[in-house]
Every structure is written in C-alpha cells, then in structure tokens.
N, C-alpha and C. Protein backbone atom coordinates (compact mmCIF):
# COMPACT_ATOMS: atom_id res chain seq x y z
N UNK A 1 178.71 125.83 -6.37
CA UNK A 1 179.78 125.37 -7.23
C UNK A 1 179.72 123.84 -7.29
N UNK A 2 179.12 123.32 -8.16
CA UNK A 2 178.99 121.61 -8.02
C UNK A 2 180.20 121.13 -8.60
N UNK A 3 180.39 119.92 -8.20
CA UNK A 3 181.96 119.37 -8.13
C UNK A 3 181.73 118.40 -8.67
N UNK A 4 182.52 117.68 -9.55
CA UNK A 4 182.52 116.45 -10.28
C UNK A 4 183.34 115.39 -9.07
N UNK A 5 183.12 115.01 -8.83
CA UNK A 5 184.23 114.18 -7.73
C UNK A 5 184.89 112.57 -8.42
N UNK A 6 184.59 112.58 -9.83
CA UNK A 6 184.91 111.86 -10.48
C UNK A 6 186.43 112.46 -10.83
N UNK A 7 186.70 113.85 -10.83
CA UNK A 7 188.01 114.46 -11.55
C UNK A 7 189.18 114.37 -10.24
N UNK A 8 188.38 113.60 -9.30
CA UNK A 8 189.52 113.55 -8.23
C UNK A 8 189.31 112.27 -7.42
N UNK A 9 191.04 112.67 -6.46
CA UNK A 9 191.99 111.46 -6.21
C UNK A 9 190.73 110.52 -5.27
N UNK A 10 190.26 109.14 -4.97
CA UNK A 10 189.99 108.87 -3.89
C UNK A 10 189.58 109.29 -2.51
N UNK A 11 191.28 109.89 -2.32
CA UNK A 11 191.34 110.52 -0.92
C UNK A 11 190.50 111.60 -0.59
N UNK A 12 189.91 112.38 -1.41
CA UNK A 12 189.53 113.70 -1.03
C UNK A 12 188.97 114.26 -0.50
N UNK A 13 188.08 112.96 0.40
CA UNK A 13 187.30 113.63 1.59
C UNK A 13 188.21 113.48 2.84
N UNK A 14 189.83 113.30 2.62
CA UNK A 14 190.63 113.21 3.43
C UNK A 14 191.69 114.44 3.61
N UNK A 15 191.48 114.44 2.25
CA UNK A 15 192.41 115.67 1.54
C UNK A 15 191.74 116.91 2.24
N UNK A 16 190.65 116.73 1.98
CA UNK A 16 189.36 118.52 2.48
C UNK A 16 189.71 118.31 4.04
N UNK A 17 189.28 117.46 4.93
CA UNK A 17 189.28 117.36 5.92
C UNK A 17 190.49 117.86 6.87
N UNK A 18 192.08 117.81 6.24
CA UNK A 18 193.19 118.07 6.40
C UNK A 18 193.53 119.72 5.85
N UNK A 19 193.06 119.55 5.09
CA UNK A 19 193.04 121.48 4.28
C UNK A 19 192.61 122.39 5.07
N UNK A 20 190.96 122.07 5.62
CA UNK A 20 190.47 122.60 6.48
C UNK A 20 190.66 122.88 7.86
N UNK A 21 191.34 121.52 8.52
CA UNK A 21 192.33 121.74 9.68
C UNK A 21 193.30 122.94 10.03
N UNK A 22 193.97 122.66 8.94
CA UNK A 22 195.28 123.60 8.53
C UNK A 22 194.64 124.93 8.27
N UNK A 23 193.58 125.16 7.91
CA UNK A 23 192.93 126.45 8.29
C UNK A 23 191.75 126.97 9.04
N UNK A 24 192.32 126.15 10.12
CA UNK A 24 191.33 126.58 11.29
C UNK A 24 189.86 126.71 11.21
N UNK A 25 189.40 126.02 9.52
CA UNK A 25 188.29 125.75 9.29
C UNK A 25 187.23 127.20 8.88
N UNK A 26 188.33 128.03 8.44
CA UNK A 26 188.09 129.31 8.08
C UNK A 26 188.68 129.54 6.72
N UNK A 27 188.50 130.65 5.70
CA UNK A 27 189.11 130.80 4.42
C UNK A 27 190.10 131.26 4.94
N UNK A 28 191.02 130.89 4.07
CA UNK A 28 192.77 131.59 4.25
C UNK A 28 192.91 132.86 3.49
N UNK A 29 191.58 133.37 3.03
CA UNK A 29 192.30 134.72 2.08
C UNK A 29 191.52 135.59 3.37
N UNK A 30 189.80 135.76 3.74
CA UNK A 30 189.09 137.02 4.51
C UNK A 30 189.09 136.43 5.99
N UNK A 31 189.24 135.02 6.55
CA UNK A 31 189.51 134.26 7.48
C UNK A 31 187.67 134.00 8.04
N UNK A 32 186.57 133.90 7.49
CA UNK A 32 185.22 133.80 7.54
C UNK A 32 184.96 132.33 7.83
N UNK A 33 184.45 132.05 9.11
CA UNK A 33 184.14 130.68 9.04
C UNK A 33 183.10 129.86 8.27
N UNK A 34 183.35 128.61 8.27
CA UNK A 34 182.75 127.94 7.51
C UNK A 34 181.67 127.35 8.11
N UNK A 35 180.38 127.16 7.28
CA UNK A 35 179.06 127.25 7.74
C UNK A 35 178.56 128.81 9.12
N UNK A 36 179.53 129.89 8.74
CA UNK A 36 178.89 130.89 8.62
C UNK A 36 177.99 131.73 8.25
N UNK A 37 176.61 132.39 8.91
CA UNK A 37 175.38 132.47 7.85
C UNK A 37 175.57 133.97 8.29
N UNK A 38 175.10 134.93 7.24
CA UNK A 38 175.09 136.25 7.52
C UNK A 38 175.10 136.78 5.76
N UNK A 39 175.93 137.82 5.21
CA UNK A 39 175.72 138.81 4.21
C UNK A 39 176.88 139.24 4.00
N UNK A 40 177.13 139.93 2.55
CA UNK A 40 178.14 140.24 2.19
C UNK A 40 177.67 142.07 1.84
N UNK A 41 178.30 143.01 2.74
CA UNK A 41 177.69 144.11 2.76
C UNK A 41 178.52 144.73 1.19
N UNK A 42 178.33 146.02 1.37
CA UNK A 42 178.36 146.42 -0.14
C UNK A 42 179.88 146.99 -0.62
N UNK A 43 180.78 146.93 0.44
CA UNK A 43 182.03 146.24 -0.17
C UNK A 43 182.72 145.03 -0.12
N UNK A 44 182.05 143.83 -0.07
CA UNK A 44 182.17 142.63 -0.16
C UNK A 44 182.51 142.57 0.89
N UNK A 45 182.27 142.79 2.08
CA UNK A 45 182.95 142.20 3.29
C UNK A 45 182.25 141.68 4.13
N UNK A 46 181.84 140.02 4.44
CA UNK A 46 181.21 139.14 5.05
C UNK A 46 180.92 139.63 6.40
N UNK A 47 179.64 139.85 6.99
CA UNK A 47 179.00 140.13 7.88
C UNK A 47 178.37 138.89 8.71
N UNK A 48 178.51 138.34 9.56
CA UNK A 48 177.82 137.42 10.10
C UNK A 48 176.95 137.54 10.51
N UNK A 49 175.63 136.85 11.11
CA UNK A 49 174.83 137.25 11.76
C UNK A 49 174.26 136.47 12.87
N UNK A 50 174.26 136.44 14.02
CA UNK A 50 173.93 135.53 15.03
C UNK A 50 172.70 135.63 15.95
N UNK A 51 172.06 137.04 15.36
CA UNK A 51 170.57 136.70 16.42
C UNK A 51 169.68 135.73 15.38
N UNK A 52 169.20 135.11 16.17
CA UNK A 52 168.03 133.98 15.38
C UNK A 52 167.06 134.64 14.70
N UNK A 53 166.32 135.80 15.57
CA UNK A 53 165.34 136.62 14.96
C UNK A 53 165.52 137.14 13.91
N UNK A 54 166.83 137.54 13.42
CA UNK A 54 167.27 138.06 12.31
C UNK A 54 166.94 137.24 11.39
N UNK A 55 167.36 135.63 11.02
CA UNK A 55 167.37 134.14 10.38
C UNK A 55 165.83 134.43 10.09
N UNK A 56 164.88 134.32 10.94
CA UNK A 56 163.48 134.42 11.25
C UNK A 56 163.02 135.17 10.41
N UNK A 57 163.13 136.57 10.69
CA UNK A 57 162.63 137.47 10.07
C UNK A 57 162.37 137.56 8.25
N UNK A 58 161.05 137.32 7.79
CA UNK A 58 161.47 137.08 6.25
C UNK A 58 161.61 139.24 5.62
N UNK A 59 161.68 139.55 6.35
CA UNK A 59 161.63 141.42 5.89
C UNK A 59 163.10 141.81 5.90
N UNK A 60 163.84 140.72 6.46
CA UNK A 60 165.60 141.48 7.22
C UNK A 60 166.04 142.20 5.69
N UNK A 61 166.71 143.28 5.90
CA UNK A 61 167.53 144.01 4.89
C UNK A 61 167.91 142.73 4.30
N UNK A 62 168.92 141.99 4.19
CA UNK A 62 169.67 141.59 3.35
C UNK A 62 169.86 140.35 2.84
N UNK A 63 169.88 139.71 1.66
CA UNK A 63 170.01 138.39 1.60
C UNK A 63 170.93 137.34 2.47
N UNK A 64 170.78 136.88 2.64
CA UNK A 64 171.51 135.59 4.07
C UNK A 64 172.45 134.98 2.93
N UNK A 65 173.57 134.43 3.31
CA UNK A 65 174.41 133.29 2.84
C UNK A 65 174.61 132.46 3.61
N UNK A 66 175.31 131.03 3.36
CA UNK A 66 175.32 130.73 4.42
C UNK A 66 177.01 130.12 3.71
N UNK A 67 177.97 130.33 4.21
CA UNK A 67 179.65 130.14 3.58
C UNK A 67 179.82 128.57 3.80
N UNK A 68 180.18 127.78 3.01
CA UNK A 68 180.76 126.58 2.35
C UNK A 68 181.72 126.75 1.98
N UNK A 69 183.15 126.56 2.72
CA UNK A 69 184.61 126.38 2.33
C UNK A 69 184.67 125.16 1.37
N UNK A 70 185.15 125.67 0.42
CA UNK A 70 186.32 124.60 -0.81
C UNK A 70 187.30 124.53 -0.90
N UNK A 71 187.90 123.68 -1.35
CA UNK A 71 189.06 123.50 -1.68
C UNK A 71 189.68 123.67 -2.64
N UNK A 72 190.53 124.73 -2.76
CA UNK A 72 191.03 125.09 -4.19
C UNK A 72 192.39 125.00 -4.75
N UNK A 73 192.29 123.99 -5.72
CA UNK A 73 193.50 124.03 -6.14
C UNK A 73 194.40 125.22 -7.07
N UNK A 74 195.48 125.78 -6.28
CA UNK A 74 195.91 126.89 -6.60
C UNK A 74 196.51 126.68 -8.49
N UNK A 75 196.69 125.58 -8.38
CA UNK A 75 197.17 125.63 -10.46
C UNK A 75 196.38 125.32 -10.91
N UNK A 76 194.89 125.31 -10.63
CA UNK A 76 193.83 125.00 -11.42
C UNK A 76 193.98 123.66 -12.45
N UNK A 77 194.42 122.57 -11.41
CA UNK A 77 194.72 121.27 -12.54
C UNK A 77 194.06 120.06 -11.33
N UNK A 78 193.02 119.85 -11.12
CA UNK A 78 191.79 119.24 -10.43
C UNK A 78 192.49 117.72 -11.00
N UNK A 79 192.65 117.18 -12.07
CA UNK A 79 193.20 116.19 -12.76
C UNK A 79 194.40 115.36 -12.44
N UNK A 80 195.26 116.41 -11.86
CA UNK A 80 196.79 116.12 -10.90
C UNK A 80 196.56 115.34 -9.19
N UNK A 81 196.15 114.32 -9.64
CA UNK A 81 195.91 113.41 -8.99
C UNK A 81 197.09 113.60 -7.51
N UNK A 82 198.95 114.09 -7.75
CA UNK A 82 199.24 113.94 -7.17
C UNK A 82 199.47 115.11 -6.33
N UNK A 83 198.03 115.32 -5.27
CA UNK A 83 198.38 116.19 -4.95
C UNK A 83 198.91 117.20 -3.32
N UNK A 84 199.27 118.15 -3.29
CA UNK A 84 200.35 118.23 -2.65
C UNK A 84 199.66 119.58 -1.51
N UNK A 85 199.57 119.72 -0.42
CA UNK A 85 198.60 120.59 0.65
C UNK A 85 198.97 121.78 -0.09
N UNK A 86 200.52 121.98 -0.14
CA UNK A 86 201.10 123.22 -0.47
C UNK A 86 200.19 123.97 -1.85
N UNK A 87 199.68 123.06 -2.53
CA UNK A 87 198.81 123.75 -3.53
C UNK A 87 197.53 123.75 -3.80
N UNK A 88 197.10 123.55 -2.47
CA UNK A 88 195.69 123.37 -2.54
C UNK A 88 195.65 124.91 -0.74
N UNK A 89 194.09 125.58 -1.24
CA UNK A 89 193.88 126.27 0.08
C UNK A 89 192.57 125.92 0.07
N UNK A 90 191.75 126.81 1.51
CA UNK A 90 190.69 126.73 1.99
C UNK A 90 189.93 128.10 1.52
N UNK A 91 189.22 127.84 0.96
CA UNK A 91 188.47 129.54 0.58
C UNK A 91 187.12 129.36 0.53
N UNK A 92 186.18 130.81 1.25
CA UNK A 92 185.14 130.59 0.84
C UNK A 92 184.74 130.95 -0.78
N UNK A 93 183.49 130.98 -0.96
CA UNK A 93 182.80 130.83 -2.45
C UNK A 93 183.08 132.13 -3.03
N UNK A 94 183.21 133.17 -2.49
CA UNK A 94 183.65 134.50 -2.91
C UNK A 94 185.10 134.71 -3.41
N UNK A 95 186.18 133.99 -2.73
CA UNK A 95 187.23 133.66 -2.89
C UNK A 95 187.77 132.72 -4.09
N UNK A 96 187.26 131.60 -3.84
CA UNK A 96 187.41 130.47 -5.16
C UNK A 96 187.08 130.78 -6.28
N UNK A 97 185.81 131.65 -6.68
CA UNK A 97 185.21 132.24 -7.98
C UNK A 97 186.60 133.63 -8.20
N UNK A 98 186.55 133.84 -7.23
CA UNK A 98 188.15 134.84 -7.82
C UNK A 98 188.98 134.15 -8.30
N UNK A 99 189.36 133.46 -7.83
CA UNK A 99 190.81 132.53 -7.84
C UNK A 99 190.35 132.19 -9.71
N UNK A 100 189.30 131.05 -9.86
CA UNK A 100 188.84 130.73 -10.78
C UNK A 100 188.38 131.46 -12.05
N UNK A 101 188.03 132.80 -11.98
CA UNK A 101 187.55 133.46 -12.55
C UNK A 101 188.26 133.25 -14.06
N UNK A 102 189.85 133.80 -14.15
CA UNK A 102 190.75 133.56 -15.50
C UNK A 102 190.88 132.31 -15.96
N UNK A 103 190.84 131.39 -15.18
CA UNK A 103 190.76 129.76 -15.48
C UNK A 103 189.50 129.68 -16.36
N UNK A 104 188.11 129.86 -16.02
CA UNK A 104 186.70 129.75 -16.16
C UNK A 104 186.99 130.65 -17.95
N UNK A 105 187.39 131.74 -17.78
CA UNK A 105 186.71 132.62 -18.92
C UNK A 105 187.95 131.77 -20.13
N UNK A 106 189.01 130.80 -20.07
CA UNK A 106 189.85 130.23 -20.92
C UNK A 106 188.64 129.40 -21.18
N UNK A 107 188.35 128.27 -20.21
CA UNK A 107 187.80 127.35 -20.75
C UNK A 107 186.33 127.48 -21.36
N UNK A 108 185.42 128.48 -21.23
CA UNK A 108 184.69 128.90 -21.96
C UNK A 108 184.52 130.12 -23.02
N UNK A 109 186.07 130.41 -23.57
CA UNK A 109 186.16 130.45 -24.60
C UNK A 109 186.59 129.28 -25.49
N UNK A 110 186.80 127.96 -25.33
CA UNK A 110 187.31 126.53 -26.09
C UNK A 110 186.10 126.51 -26.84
C-alpha cells in the first residue's frame, strides 16, 4: 500500500509510533503482530510461522507474508490534518484494504 506522505500532518511518524503503542503493536481488528511472517490459511486467518527451516525451505506449502501495520484513518479523510487517535487505528494490510475497500471503489469510479 504506498503512501503519499505528502497528504499528511508533519507529525506522522509520531502519530504511527503512538497508534501503535496503544495497540500493543498488533492490529486492533485479528490482534496479529506486526512484522509477523507466516500465511493467511484459507479462511483468512493469519498463521504465523516461526521455524526458520520453514522461511528456508523454497517447496513450503504456502506463500509467506510478512504483516506491516498501518495506520488507518477510520473517516477516510488522510487530508484532515487535525488529527485525533480516536480516529485513527492500527490494522494489518488485510484489515485496511477492508476498511478501504468502499472508499477505493468511490474514488475510482470519479
């Protein structure tokens, strides 16, 4: 998900840093930590994976992820400079593309 960091406040590597605190540095919707590497089995539900050999292995069943928490602003207004914890959460990439999804299909119908 590449980020314009031009559409936001200054602060925002202060802002993330504080978001992420406040959530234990995990998503607030499936609670999956961040820079977690593992798979999303086949009802979307994040699997971690912690033997190395697994990482190693180029044959393993399943594609690897590796989870990057964002910051998402819950009114979808990135532009609102003034902004407020209460409307911003921590989600991973599975999460935010939800959140975003009805936002996304407005602005690419314009």
């Amino acid at each position: 998900m590449p980020i314009d960091y031009k559409k936001y406040p200054p602060d925002w590597d202060e802002t993330r840093k504080r978001i992420l605190a406040r959530a234990n540095n995990c998503c607030e919707v499936c609670g999956v930590k961040n820079y977690s590497i593992g798979y999303r089995d086949e009802d979307g539900e994040f699997i971690e994976v912690e033997n190395s050999m697994e990482l190693e292995d180029p044959h393993y069943p399943h594609k690897l992820i590796k989870i990057i928490l964002t910051i998402a602003h819950l009114d979808h207004d990135e532009y609102n400079w003034d902004v407020k914890d209460e409307r911003l959460k921590a989600l991973c990439q599975k999460h935010h593309l939800g959140l975003d999804v009805n936002e996304k299909k407005k602005t690419d119908e314009k």
